[in-house]
N, C-alpha and C. Protein backbone atom coordinates (compact mmCIF):
# COMPACT_ATOMS: atom_id res chain seq x y z
N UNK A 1 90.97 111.36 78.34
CA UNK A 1 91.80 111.09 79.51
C UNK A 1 91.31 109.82 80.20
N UNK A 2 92.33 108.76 80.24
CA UNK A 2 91.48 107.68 81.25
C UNK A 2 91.48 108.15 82.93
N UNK A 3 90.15 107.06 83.17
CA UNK A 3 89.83 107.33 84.89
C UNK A 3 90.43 106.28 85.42
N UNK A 4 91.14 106.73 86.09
CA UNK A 4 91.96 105.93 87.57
C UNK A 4 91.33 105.70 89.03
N UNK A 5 91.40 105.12 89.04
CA UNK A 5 90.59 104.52 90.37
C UNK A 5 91.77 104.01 91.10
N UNK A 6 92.10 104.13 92.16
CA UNK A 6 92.97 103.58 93.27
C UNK A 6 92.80 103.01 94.19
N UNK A 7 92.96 101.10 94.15
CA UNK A 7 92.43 100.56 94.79
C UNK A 7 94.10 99.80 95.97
N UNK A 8 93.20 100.20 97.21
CA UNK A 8 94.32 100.09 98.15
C UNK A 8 94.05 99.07 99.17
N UNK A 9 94.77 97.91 99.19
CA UNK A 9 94.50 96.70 99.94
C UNK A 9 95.48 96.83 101.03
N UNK A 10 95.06 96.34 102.80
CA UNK A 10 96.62 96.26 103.35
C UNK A 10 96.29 95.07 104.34
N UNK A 11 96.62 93.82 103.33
CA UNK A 11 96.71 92.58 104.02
C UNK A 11 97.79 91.94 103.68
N UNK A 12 98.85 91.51 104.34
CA UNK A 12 99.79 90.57 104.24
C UNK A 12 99.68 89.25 103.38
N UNK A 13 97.93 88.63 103.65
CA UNK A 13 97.22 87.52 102.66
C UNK A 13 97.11 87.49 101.17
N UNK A 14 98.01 87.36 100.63
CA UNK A 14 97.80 87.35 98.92
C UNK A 14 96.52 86.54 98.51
N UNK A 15 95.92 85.46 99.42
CA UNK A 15 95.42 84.52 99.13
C UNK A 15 94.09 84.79 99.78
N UNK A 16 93.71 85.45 100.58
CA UNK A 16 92.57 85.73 101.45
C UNK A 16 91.69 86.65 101.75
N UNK A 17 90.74 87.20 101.96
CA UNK A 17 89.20 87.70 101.72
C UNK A 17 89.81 89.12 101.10
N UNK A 18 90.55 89.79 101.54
CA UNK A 18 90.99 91.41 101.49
C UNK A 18 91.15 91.18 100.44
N UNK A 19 92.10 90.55 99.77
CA UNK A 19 92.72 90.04 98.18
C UNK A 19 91.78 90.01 97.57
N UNK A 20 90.84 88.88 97.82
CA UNK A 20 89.41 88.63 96.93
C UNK A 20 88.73 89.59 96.88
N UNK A 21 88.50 90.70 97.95
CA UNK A 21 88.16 92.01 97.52
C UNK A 21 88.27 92.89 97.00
N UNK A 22 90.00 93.07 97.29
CA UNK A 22 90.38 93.95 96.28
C UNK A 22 90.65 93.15 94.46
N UNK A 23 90.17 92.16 94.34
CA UNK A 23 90.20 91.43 93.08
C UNK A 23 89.19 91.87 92.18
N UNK A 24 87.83 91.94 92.80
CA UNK A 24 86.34 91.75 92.61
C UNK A 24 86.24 93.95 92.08
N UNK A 25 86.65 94.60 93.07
CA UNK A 25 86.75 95.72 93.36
C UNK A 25 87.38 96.06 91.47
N UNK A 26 88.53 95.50 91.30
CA UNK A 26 89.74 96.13 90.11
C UNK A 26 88.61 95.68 88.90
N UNK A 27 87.88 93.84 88.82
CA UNK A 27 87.38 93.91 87.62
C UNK A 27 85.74 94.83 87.57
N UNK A 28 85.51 95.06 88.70
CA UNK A 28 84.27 96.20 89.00
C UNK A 28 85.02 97.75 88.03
N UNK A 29 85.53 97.91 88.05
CA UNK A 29 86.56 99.41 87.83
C UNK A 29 86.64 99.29 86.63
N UNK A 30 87.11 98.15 86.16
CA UNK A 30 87.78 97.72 84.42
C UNK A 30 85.86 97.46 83.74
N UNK A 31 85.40 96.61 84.40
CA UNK A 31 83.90 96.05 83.67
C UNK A 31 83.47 97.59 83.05
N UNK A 32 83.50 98.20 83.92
CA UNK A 32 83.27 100.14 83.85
C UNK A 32 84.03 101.07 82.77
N UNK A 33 84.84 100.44 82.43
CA UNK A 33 85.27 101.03 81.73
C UNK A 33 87.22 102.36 81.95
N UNK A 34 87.50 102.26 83.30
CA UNK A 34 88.32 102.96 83.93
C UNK A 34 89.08 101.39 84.02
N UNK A 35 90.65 102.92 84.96
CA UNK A 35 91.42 101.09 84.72
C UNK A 35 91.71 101.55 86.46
N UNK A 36 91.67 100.06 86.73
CA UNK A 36 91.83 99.91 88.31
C UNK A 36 93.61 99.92 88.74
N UNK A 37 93.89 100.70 89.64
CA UNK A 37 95.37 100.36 90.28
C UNK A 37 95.19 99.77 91.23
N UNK A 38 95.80 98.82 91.49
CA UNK A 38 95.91 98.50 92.83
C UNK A 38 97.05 98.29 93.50
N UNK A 39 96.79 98.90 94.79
CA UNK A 39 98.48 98.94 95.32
C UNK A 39 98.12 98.30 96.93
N UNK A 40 99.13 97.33 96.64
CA UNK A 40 99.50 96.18 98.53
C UNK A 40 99.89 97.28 99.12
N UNK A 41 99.32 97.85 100.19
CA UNK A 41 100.69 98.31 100.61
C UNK A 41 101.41 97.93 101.84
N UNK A 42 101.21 96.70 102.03
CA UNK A 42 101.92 95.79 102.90
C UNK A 42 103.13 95.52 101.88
N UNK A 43 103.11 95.67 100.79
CA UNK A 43 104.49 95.55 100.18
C UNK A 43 105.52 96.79 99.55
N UNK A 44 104.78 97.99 100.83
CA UNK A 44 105.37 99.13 100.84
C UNK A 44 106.21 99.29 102.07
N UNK A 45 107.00 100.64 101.99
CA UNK A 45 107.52 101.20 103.04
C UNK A 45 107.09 102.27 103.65
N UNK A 46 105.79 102.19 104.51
CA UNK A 46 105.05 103.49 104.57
C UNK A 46 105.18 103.39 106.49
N UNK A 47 105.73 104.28 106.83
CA UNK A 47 105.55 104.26 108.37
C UNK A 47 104.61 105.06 109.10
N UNK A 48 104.35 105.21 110.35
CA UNK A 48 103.33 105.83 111.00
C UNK A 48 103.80 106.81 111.30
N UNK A 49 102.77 108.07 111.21
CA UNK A 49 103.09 109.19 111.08
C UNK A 49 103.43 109.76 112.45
N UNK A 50 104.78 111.10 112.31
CA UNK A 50 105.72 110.72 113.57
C UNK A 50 105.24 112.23 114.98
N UNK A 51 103.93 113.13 113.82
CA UNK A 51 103.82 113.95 114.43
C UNK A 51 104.64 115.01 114.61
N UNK A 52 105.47 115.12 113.85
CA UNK A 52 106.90 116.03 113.60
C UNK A 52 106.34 117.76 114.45
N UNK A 53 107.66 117.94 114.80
CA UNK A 53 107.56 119.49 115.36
C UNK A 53 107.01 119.54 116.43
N UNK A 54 106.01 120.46 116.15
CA UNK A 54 104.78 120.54 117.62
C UNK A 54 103.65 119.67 116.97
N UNK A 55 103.61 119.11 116.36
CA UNK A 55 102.71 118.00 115.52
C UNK A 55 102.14 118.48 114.43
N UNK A 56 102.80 119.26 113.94
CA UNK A 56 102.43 119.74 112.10
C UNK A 56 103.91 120.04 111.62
N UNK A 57 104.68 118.83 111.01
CA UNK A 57 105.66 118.90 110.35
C UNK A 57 105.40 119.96 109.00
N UNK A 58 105.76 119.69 108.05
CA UNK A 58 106.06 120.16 106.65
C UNK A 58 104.06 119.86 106.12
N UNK A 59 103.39 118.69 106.66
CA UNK A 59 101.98 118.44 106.13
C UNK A 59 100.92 119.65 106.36
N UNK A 60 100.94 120.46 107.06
CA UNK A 60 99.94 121.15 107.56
C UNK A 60 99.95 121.96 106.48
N UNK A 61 100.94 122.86 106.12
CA UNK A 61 101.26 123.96 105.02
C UNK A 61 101.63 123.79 103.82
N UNK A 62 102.39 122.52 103.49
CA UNK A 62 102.71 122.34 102.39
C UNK A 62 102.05 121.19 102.19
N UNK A 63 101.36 120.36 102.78
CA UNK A 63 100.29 119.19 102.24
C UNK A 63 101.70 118.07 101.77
N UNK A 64 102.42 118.28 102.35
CA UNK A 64 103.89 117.04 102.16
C UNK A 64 104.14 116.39 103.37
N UNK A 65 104.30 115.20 103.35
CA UNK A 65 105.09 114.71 104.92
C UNK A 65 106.72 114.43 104.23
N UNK A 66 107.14 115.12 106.07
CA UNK A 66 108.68 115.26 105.73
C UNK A 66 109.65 113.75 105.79
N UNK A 67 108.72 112.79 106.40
CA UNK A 67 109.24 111.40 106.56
C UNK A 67 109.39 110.94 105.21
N UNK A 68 110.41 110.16 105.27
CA UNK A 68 110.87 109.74 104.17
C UNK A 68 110.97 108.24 103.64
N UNK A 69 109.62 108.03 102.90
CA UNK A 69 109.40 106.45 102.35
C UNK A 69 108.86 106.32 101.50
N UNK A 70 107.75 105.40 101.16
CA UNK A 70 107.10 105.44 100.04
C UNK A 70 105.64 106.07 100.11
N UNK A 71 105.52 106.64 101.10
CA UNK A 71 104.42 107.84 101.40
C UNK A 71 104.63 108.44 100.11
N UNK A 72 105.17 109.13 100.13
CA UNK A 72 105.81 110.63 98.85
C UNK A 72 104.85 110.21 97.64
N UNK A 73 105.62 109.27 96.89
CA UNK A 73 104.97 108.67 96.24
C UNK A 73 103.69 108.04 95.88
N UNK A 74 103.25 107.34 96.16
CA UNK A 74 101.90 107.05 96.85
C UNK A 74 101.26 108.30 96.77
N UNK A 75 101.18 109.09 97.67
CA UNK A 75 100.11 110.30 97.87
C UNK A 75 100.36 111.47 96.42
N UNK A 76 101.84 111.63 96.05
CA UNK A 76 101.36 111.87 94.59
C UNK A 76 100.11 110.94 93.84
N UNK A 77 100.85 109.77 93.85
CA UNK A 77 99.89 108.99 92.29
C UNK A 77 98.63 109.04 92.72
N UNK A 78 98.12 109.33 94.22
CA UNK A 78 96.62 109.18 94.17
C UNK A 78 96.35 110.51 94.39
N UNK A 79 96.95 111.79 94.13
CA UNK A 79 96.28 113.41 93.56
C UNK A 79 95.88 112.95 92.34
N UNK A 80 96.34 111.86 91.62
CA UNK A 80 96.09 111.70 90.10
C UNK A 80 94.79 110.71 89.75
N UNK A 81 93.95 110.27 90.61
CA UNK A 81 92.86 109.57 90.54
C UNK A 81 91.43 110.32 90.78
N UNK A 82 90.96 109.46 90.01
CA UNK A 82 89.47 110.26 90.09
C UNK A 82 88.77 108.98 91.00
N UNK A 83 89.16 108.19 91.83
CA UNK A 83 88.29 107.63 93.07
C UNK A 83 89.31 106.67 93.82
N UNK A 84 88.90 106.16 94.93
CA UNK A 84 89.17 104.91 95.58
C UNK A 84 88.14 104.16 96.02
N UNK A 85 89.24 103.06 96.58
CA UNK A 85 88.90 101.91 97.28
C UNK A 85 89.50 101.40 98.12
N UNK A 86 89.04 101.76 99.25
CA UNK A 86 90.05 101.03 100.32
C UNK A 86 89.55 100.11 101.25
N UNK A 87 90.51 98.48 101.13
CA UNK A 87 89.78 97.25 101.69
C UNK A 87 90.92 97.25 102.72
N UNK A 88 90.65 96.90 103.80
CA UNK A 88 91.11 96.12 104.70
C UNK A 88 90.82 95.24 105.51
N UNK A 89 91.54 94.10 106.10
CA UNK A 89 91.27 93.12 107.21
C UNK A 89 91.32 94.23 108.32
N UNK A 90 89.98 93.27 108.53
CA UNK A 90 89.47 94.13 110.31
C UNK A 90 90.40 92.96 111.44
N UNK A 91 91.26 93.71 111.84
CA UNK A 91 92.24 93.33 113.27
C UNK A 91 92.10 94.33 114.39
N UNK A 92 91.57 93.47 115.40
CA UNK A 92 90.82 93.99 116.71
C UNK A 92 89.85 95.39 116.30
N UNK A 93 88.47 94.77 116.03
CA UNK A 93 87.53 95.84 115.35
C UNK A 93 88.13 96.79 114.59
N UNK A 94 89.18 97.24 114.02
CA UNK A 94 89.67 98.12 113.39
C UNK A 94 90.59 97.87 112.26
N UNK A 95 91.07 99.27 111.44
CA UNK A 95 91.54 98.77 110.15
C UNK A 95 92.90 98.20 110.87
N UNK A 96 93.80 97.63 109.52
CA UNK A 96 95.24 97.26 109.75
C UNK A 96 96.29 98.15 109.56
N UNK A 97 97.19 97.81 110.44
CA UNK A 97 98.52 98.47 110.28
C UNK A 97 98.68 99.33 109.32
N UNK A 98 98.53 99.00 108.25
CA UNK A 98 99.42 99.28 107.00
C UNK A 98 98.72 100.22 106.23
N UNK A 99 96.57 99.90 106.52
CA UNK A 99 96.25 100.86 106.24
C UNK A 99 96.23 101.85 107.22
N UNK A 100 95.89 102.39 108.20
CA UNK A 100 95.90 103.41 109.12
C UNK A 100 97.30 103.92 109.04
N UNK A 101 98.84 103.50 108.88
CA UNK A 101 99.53 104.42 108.38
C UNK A 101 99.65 105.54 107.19
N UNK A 102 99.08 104.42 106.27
CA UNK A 102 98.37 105.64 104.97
C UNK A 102 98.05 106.52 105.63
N UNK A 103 96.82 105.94 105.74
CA UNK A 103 95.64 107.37 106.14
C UNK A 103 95.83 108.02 107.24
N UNK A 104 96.33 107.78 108.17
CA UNK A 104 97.16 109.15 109.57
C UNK A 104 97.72 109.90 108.58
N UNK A 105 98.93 109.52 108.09
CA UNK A 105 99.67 110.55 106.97
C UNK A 105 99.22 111.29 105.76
N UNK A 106 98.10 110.28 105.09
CA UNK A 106 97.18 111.35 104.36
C UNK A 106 96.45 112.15 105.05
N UNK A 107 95.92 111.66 106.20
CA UNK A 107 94.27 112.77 106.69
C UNK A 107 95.57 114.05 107.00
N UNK A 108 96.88 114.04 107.40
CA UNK A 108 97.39 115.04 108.33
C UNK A 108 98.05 115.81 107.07
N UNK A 109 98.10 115.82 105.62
CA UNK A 109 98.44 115.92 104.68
C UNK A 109 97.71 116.46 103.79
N UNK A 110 96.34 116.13 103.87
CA UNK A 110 95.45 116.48 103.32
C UNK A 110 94.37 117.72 104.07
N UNK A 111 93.90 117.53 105.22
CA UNK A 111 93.18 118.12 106.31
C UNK A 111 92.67 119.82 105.80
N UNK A 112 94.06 120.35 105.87
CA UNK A 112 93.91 121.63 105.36
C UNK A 112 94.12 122.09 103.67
N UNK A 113 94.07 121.03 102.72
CA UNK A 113 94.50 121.69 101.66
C UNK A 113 93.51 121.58 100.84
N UNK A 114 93.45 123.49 100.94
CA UNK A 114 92.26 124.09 99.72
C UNK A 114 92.37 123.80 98.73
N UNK A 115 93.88 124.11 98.12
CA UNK A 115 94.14 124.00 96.56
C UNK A 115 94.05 123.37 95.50
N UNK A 116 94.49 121.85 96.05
CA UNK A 116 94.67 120.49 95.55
C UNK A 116 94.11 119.46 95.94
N UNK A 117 93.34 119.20 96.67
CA UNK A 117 92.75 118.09 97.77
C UNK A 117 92.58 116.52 96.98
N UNK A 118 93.44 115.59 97.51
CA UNK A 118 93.36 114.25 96.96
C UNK A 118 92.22 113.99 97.23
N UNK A 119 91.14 113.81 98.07
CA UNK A 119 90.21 112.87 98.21
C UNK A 119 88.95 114.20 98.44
N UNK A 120 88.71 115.24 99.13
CA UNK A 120 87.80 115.80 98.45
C UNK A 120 87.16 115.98 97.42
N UNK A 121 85.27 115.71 97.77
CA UNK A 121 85.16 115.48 96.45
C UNK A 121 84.65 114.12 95.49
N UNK A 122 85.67 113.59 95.97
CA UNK A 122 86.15 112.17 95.06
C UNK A 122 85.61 111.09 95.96
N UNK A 123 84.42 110.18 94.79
CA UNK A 123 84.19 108.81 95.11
C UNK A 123 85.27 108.34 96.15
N UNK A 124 84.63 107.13 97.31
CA UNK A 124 85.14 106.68 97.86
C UNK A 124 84.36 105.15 98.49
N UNK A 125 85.01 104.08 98.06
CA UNK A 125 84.31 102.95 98.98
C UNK A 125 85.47 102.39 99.86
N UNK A 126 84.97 101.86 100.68
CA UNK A 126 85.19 101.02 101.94
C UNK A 126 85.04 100.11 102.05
N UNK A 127 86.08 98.78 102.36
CA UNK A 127 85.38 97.66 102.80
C UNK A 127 85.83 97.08 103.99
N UNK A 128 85.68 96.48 104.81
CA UNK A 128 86.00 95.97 105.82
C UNK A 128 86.33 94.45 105.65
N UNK A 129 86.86 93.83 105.65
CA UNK A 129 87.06 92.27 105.41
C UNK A 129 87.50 91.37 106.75
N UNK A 130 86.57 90.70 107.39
CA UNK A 130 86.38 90.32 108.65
C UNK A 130 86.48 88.78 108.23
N UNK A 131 87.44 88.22 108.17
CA UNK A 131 87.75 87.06 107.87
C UNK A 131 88.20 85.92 109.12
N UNK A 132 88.37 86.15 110.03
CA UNK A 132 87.86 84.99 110.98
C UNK A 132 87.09 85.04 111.77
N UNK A 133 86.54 85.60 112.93
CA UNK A 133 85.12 85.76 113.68
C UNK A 133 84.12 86.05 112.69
N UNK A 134 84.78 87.08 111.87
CA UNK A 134 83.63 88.15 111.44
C UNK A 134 83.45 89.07 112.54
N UNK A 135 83.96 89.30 113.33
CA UNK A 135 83.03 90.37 114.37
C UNK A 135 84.20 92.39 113.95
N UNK A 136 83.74 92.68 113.98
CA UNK A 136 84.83 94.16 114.20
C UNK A 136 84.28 94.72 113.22
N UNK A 137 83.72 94.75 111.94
CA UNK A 137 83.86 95.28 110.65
C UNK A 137 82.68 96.65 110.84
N UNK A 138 82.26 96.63 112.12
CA UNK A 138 81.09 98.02 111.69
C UNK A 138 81.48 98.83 112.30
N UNK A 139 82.41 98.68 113.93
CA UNK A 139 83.63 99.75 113.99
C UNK A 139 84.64 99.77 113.31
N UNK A 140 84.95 99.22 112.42
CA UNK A 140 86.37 99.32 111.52
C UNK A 140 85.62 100.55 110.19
N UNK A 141 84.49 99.85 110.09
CA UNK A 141 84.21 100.49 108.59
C UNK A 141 84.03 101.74 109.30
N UNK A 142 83.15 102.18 110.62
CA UNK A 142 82.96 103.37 111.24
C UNK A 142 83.89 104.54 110.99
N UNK A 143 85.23 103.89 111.94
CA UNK A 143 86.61 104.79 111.52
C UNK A 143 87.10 104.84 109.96
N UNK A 144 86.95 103.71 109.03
CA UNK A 144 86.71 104.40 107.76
C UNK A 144 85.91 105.19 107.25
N UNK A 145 84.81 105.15 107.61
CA UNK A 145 83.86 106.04 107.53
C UNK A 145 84.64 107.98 107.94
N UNK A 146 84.72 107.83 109.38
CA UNK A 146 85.61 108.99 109.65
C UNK A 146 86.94 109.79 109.04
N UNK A 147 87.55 108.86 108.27
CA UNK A 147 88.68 109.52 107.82
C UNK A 147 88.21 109.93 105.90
N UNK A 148 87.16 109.49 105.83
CA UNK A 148 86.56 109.84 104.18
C UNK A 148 85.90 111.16 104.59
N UNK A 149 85.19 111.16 105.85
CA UNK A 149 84.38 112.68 106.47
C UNK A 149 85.34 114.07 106.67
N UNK A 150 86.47 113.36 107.20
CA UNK A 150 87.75 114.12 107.64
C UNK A 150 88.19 115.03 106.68
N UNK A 151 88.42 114.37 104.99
CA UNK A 151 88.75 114.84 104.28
C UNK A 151 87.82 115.02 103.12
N UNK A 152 86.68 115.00 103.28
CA UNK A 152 85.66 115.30 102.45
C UNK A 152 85.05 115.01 101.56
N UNK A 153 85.66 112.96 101.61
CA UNK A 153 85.29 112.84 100.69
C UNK A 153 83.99 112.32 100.36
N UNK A 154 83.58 111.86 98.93
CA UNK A 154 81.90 111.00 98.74
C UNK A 154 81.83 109.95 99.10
N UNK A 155 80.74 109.52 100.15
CA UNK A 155 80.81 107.84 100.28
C UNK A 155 80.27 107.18 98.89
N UNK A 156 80.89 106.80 98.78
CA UNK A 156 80.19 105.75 97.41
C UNK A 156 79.41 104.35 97.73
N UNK A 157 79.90 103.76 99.51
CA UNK A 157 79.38 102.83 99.82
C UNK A 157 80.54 102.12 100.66
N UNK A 158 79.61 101.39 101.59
CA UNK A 158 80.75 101.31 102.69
C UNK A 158 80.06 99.80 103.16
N UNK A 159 81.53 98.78 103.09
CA UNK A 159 81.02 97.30 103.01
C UNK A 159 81.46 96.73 104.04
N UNK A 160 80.94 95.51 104.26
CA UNK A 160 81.76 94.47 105.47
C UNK A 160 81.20 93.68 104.96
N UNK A 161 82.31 92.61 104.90
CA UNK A 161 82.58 91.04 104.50
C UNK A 161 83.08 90.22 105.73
N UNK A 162 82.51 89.33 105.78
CA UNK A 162 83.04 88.30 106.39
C UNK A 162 82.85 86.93 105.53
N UNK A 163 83.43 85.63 106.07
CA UNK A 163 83.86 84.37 105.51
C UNK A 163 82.21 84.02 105.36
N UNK A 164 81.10 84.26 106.44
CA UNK A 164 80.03 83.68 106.07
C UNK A 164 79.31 84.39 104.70
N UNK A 165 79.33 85.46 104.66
CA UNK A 165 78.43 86.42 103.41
C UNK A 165 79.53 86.79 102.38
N UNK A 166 80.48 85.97 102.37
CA UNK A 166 81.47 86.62 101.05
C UNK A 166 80.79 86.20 99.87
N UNK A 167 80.11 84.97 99.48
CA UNK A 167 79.84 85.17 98.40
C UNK A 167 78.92 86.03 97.77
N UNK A 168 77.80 86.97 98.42
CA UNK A 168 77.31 87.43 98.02
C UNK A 168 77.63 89.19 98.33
N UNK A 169 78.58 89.25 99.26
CA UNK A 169 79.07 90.94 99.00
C UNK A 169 80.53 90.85 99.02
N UNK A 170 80.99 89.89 97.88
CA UNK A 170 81.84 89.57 96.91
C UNK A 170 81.41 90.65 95.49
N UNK A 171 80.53 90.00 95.66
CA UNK A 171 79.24 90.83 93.98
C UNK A 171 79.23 92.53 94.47
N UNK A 172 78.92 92.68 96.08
CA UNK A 172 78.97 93.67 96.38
C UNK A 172 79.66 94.68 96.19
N UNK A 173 80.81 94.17 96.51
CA UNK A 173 82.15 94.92 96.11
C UNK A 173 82.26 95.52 94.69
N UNK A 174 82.23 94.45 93.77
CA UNK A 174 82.18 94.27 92.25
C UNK A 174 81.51 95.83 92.08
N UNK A 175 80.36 95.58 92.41
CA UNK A 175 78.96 96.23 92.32
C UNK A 175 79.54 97.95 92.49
N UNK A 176 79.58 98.06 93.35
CA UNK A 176 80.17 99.13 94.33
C UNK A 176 81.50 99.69 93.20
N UNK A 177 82.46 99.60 92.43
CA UNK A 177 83.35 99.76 92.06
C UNK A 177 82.61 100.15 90.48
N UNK A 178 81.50 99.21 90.20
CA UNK A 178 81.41 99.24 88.72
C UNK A 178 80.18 100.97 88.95
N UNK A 179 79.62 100.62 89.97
CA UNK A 179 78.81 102.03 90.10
C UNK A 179 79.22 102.94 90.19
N UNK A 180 80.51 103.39 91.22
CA UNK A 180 80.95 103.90 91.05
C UNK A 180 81.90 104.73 89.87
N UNK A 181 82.38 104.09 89.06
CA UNK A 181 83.20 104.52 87.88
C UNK A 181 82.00 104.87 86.96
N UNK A 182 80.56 103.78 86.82
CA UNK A 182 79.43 104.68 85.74
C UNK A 182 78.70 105.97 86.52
N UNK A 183 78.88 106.45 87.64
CA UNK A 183 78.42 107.39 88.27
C UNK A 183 79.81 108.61 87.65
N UNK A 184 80.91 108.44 87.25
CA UNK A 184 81.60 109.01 86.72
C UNK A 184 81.20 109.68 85.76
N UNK A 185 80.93 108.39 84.77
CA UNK A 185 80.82 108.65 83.02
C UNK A 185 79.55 109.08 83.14
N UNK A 186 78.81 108.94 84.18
CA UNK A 186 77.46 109.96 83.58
C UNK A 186 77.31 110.97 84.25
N UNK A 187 78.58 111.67 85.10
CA UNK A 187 78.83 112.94 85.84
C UNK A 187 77.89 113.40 86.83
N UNK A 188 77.74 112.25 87.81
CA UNK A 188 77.39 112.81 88.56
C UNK A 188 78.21 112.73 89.45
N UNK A 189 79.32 112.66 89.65
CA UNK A 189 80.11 113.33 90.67
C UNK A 189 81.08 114.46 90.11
């Protein structure tokens, strides 16, 4: 069976640090031997979660959100991975848009489910990508930090980049992705 790794970028920048991370991250995954996905999802339709009902729509019990986009999807294909990676640009100390809609709708999706749990369990890195001050990335990675705790998952390692130290936790990243997938093949997770 191949290992899937799901690597999730949410920067608008095709061209800029998040990109280069999630670049470094996919041939870390592949060098390993697993094959890396990676999904923009700034070039999704994923909205913020609406709190439905008394604030447990259809997610609480059935581990589904009832909103209708490319959530659905998405949170299937990653029940089907054996890890992630999730990079984002740090905007005002914290993650971006695009990721924190994910993850509101996963953590509220996931939270309670015994049965099936996407990210319990399961490798997980972080990166923070702080590409103009540099300043925000250790409360950004923090609240990433929190939503991997939320749902139980393994830290595998938890990064911040900025424009001054990219070239060398550039490698980091790499690093982080390729350990992760041989921490696979030699079962220890």
């Amino acid at each position: 069976m191949e290992v899937r790794i799901m690597i999730l970028t949410g920067s608008p920048n095709k061209g800029g640090l998040t990109a280069a991370c999630g670049e470094q991250a996919r041939l870390g995954v592949e060098f390993a031997g697993a094959r890396g996905v990676v999904v923009s999802l700034n070039e999704l339709n994923i909205g913020r979660c609406l709190a439905c009902n008394d604030g447990w729509g259809t997610c609480r019990n059935e581990h589904k959100c009832q909103v209708e986009d490319d959530f659905q999807r998405l949170h299937a294909e990653a029940g089907e991975m054996k890890g992630f990676v999730f990079i984002t640009p740090v905007y005002w100390w914290d993650m971006s848009e695009s990721i924190k809609a994910f993850i509101d709708r996963l953590r509220r999706c996931e939270a309670f489910n015994k049965e099936n749990p996407v990210i319990a369990g399961v490798p997980v890195v972080c990166v923070a990508a702080a590409g103009g001050t540099g300043n925000g990335f250790i409360s950004c990675l923090g609240n990433m930090e929190k939503f991997v705790d939320h749902l139980k998952g393994v830290k595998h390692d938890l990064i911040g980049v900025t424009r001054r130290n990219k070239d060398y936790k550039l490698k980091a990243v790499y690093e982080a992705a390729r350990t992760m997938v041989q921490g696979m093949n030699n079962q220890q997770w």
